[in-house]
PDB file of N, CA and C in Angstrom:
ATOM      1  N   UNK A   1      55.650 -23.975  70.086  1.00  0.00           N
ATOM      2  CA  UNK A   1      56.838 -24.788  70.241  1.00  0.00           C
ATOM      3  C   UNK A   1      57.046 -25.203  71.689  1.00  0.00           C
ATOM      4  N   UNK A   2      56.885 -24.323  72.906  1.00  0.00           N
ATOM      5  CA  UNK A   2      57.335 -24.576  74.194  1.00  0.00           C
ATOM      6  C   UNK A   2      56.176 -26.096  74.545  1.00  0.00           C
ATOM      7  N   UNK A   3      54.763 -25.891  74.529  1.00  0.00           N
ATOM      8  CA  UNK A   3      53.795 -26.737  74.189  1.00  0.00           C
ATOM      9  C   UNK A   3      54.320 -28.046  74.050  1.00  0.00           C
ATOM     10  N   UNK A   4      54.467 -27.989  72.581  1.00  0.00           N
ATOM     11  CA  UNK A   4      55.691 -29.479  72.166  1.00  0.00           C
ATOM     12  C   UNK A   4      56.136 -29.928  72.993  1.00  0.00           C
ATOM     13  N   UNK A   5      57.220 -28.964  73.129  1.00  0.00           N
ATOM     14  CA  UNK A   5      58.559 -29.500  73.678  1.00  0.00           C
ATOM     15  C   UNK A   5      58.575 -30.103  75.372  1.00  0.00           C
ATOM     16  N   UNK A   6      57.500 -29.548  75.830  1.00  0.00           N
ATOM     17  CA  UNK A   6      56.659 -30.289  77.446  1.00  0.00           C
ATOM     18  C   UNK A   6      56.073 -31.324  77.402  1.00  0.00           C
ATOM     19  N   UNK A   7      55.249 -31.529  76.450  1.00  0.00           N
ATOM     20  CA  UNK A   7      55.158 -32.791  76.195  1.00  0.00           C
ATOM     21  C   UNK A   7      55.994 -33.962  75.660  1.00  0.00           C
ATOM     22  N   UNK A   8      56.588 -33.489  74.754  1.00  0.00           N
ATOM     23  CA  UNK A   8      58.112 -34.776  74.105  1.00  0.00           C
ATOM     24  C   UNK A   8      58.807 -35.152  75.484  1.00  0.00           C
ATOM     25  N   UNK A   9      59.144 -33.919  76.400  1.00  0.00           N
ATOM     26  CA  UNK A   9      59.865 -34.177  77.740  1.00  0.00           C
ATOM     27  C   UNK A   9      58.914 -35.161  78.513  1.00  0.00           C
ATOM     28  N   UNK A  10      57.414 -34.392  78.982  1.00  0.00           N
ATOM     29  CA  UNK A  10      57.174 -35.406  79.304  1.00  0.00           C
ATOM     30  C   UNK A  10      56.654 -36.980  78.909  1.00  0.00           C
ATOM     31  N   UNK A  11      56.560 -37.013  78.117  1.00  0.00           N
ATOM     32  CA  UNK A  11      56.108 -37.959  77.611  1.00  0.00           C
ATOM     33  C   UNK A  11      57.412 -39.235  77.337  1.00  0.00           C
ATOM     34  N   UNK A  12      58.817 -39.158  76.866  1.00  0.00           N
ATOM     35  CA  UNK A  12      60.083 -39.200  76.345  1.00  0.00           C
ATOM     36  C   UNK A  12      60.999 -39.581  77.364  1.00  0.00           C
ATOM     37  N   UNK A  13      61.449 -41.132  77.516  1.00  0.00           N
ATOM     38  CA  UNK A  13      62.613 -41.050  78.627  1.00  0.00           C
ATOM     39  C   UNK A  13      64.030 -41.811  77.928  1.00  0.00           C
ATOM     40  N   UNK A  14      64.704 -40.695  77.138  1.00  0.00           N
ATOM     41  CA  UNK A  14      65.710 -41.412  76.238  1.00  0.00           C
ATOM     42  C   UNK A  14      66.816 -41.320  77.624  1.00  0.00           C
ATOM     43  N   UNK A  15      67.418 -41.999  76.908  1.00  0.00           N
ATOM     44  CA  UNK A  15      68.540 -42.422  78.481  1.00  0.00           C
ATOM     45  C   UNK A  15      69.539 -41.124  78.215  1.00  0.00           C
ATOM     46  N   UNK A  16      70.013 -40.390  77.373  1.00  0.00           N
ATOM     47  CA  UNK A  16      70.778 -39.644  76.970  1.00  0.00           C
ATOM     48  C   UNK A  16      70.519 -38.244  75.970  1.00  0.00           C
ATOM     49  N   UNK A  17      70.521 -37.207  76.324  1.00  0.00           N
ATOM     50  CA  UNK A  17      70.037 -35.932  75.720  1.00  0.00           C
ATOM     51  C   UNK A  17      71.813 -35.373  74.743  1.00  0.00           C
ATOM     52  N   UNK A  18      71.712 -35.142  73.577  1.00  0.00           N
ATOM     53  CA  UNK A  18      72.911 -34.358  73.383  1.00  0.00           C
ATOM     54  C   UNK A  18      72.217 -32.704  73.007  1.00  0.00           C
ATOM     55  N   UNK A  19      72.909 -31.887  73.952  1.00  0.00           N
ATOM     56  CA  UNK A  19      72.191 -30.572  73.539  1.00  0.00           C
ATOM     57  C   UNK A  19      73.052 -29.496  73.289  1.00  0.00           C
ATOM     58  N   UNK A  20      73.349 -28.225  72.386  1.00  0.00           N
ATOM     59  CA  UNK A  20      73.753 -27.475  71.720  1.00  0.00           C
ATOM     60  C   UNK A  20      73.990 -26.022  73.269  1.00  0.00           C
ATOM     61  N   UNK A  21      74.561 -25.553  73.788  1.00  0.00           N
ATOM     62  CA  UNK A  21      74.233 -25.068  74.807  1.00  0.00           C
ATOM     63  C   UNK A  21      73.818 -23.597  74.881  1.00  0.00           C
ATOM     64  N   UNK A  22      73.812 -23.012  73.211  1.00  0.00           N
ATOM     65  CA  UNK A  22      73.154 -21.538  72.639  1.00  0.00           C
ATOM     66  C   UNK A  22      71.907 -22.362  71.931  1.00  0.00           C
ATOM     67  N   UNK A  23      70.674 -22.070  72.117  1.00  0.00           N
ATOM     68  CA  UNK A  23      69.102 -22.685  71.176  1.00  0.00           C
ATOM     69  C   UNK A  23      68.467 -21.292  71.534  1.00  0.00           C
ATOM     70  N   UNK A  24      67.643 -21.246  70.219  1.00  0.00           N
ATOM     71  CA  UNK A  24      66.967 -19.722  69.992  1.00  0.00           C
ATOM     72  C   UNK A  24      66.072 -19.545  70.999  1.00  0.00           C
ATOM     73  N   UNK A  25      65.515 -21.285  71.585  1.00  0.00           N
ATOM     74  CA  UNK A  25      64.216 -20.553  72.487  1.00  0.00           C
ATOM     75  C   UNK A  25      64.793 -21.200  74.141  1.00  0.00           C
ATOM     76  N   UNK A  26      66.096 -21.728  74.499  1.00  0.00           N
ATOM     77  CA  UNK A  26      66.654 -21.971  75.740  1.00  0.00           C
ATOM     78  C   UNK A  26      67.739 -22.403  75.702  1.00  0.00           C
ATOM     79  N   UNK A  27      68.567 -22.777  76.812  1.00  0.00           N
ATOM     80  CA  UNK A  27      69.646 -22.389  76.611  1.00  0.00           C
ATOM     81  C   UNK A  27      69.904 -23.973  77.265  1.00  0.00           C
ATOM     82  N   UNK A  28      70.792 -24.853  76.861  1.00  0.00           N
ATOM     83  CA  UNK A  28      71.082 -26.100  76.883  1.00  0.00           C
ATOM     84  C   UNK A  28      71.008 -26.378  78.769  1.00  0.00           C
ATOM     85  N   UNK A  29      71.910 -25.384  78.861  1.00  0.00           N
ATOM     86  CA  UNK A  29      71.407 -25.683  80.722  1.00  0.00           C
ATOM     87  C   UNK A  29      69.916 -25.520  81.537  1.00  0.00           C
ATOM     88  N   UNK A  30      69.187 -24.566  80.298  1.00  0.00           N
ATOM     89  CA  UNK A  30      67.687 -24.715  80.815  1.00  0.00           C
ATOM     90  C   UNK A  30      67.331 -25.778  80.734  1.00  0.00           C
ATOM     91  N   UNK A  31      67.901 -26.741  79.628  1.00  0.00           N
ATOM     92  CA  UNK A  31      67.236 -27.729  79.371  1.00  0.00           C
ATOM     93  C   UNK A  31      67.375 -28.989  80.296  1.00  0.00           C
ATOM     94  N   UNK A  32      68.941 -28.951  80.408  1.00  0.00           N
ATOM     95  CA  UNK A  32      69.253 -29.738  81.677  1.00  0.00           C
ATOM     96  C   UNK A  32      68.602 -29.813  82.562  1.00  0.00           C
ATOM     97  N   UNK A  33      68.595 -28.797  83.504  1.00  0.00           N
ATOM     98  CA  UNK A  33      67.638 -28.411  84.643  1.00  0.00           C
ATOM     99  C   UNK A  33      66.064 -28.974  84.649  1.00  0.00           C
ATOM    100  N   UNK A  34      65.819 -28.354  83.451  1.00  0.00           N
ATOM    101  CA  UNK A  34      64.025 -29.164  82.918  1.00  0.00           C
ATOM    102  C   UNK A  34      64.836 -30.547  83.662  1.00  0.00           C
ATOM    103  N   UNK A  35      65.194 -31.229  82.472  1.00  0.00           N
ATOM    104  CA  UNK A  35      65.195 -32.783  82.768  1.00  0.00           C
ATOM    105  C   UNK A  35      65.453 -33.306  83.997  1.00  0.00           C
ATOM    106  N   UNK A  36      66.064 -32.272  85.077  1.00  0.00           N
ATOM    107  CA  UNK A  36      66.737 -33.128  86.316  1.00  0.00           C
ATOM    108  C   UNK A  36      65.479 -32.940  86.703  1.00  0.00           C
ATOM    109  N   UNK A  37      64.585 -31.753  86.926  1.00  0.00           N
ATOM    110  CA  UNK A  37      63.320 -31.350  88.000  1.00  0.00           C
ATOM    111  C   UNK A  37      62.509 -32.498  87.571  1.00  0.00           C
ATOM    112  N   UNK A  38      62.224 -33.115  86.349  1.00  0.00           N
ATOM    113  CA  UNK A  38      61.642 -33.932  85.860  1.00  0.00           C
ATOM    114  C   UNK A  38      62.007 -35.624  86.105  1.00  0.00           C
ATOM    115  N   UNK A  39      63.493 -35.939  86.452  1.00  0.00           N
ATOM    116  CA  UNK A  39      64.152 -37.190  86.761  1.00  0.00           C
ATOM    117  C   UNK A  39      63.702 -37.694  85.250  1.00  0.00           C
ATOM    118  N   UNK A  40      64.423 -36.690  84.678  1.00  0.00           N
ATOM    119  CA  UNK A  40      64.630 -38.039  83.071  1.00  0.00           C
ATOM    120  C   UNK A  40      66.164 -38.003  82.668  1.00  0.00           C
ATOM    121  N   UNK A  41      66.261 -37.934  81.641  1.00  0.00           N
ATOM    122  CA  UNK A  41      68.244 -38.142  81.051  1.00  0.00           C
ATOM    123  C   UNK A  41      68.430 -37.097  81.227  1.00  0.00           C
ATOM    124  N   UNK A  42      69.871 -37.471  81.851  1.00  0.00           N
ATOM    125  CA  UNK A  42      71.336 -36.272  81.651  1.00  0.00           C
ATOM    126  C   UNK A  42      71.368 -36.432  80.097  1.00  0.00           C
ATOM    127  N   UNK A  43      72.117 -34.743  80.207  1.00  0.00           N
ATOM    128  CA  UNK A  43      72.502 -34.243  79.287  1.00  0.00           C
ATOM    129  C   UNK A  43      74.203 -34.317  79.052  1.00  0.00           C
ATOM    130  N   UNK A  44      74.631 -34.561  77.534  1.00  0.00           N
ATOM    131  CA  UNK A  44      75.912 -34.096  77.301  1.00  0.00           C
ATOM    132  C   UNK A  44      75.348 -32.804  76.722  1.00  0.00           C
ATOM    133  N   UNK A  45      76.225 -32.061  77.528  1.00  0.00           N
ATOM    134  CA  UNK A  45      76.462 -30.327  76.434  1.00  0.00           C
ATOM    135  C   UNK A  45      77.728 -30.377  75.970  1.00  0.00           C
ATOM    136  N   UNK A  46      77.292 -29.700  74.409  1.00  0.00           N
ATOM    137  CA  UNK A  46      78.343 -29.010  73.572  1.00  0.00           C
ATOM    138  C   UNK A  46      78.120 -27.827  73.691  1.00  0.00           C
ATOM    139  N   UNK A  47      79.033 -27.101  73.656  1.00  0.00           N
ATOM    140  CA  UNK A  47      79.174 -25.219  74.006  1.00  0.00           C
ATOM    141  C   UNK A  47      80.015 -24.992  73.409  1.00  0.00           C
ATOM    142  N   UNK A  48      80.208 -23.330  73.409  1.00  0.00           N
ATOM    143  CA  UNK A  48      81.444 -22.533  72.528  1.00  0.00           C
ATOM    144  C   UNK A  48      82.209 -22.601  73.530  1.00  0.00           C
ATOM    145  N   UNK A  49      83.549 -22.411  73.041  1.00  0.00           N
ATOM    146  CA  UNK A  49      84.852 -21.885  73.751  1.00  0.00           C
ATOM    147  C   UNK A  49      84.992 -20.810  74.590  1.00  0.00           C
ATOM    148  N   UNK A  50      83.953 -19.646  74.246  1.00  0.00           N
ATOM    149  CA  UNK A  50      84.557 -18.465  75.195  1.00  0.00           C
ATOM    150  C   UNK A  50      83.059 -19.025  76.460  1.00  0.00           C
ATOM    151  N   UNK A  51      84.095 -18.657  77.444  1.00  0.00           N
ATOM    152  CA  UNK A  51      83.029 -18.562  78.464  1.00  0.00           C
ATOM    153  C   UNK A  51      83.207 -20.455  79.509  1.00  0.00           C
ATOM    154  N   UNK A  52      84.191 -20.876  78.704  1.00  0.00           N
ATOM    155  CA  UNK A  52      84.117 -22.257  79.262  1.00  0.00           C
ATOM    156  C   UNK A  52      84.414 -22.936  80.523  1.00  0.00           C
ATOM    157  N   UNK A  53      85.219 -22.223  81.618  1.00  0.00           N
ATOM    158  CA  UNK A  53      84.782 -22.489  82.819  1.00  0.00           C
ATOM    159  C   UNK A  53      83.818 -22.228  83.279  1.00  0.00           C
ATOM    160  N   UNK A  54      83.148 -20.963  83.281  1.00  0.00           N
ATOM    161  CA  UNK A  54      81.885 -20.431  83.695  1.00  0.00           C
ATOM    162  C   UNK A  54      80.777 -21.977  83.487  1.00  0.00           C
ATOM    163  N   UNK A  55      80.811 -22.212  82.362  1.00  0.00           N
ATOM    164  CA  UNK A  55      80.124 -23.073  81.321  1.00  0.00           C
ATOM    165  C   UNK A  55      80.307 -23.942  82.296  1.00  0.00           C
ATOM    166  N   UNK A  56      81.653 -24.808  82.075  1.00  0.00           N
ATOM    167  CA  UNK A  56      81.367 -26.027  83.339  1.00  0.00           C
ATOM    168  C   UNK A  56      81.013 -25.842  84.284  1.00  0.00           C
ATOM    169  N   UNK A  57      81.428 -25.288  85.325  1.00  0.00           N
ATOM    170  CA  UNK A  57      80.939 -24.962  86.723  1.00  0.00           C
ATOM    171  C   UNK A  57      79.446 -25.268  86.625  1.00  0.00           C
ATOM    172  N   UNK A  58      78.947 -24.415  85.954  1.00  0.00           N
ATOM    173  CA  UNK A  58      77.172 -24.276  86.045  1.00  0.00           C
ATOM    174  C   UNK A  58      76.796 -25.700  85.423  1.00  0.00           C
ATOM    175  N   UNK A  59      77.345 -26.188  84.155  1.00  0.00           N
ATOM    176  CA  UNK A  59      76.733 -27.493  83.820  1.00  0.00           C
ATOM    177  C   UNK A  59      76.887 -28.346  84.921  1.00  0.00           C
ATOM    178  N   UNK A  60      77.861 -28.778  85.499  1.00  0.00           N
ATOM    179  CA  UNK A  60      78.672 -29.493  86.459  1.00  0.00           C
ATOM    180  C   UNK A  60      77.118 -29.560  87.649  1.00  0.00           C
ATOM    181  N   UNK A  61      76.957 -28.248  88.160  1.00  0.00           N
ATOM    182  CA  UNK A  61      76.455 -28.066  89.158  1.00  0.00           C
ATOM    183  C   UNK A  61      74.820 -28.564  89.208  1.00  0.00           C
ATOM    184  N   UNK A  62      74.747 -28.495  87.478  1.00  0.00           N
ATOM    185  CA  UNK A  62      73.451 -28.951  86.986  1.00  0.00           C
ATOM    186  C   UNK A  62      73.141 -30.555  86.781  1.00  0.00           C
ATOM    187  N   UNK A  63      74.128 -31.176  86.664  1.00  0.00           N
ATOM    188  CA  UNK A  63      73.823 -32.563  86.692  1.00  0.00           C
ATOM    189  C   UNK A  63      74.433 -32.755  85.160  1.00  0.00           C
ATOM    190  N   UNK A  64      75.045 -32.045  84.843  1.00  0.00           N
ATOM    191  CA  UNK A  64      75.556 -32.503  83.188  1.00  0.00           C
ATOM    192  C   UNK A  64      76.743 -33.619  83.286  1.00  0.00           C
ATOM    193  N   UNK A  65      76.106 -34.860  82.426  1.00  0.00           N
ATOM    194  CA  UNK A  65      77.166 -35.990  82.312  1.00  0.00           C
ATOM    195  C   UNK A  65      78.796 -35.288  81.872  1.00  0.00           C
ATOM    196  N   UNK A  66      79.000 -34.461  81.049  1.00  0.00           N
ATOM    197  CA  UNK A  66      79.899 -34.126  80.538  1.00  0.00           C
ATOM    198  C   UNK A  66      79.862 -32.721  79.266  1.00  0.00           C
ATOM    199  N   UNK A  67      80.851 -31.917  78.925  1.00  0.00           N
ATOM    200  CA  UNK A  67      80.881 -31.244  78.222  1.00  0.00           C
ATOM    201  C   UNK A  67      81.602 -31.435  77.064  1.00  0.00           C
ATOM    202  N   UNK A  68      81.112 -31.154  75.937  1.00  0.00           N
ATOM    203  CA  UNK A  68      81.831 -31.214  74.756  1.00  0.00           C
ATOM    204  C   UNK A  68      82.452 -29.423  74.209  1.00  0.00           C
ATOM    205  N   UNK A  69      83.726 -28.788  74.451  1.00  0.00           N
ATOM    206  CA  UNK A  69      84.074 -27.465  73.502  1.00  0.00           C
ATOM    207  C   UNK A  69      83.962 -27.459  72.554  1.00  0.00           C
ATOM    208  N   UNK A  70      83.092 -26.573  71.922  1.00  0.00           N
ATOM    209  CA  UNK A  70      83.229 -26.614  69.862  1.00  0.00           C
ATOM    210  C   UNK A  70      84.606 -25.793  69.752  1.00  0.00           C
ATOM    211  N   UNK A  71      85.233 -26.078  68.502  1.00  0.00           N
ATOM    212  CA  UNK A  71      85.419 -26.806  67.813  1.00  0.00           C
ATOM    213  C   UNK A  71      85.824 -28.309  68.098  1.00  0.00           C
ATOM    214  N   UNK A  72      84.957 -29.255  68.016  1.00  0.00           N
ATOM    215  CA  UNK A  72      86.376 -30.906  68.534  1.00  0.00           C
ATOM    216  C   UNK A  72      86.074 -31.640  67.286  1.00  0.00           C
ATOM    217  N   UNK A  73      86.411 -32.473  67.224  1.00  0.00           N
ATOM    218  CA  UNK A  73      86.640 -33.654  66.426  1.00  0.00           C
ATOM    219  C   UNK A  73      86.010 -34.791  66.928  1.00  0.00           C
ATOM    220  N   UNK A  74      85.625 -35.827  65.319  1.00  0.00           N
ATOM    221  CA  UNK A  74      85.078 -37.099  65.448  1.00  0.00           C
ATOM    222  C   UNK A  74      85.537 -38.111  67.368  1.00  0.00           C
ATOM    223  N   UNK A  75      86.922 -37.974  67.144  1.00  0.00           N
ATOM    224  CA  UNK A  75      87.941 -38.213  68.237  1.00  0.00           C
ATOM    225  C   UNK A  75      87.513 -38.208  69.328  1.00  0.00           C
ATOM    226  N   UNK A  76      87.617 -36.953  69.590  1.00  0.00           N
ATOM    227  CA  UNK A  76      87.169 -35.982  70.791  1.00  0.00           C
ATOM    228  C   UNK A  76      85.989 -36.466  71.469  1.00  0.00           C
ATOM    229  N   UNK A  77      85.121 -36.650  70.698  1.00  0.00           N
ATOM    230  CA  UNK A  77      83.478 -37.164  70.864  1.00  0.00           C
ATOM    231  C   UNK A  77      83.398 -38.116  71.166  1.00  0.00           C
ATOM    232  N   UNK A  78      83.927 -39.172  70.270  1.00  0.00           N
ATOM    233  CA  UNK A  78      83.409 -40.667  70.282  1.00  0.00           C
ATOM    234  C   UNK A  78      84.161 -41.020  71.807  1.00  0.00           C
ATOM    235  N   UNK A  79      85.600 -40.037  72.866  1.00  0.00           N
ATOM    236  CA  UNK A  79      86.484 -40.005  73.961  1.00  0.00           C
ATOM    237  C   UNK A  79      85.234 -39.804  74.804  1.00  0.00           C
ATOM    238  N   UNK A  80      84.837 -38.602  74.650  1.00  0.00           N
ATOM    239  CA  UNK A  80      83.972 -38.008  75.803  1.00  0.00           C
ATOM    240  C   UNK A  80      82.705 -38.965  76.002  1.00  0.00           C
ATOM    241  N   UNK A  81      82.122 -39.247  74.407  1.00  0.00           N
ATOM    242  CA  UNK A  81      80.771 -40.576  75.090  1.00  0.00           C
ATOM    243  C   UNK A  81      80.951 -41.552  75.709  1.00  0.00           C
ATOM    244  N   UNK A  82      82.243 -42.467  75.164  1.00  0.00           N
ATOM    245  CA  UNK A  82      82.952 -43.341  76.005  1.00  0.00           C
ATOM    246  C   UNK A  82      82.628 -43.319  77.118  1.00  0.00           C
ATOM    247  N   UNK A  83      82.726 -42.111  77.900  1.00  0.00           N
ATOM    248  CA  UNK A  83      82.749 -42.207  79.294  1.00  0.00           C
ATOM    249  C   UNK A  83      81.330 -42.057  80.310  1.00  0.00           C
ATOM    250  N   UNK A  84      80.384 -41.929  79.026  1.00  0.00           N
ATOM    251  CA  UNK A  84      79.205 -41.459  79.549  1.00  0.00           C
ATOM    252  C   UNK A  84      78.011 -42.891  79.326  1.00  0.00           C
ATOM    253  N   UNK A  85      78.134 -43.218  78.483  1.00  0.00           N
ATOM    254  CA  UNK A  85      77.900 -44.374  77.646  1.00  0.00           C
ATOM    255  C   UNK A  85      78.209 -45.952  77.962  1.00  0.00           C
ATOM    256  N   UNK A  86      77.476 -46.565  78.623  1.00  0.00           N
ATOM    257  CA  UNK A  86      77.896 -48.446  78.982  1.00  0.00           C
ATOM    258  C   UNK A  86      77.167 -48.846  77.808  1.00  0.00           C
ATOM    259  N   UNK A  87      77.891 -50.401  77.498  1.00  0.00           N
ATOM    260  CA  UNK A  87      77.445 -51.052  77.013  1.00  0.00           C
ATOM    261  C   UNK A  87      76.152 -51.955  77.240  1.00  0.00           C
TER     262      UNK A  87
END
């Protein structure tokens, strides 16, 4: 899987990553990080609730366009891409 997933990165320059910020084999800010060392897309992270300043700070510091808290809504989302997102 790691294999793969070095190649899709490198190979892959989507303008926008949405990533989960608990994944069984890294952790959404690893992934971030990959992509900045690499100069491909920011990431939006979605994360849990506990732990959520910690959470920003470090995304923040990582180059993350923005954070999404689980639980949110259709709302919530379609607010936060808005801002990440040109036409």
């Amino acid at each position: 899987m790691a294999a793969r997933r070095s190649n899709l990165v490198g190979t892959q320059t989507p303008d926008l990553v949405l990533s989960d910020w608990n994944m069984p084999e890294m952790t959404g800010l690893d992934l971030l990080r990959h992509f900045a060392a690499v100069g491909r897309a920011s990431l939006l992270l979605r994360q849990p609730p506990k732990g959520r300043r910690r959470c920003a700070k470090l995304a923040d510091k990582a180059g993350a366009m923005a954070l999404i808290v689980k639980p949110f809504t259709p709302d919530v989302f379609e607010d936060v891409l808005s801002t990440v997102v040109t036409s």
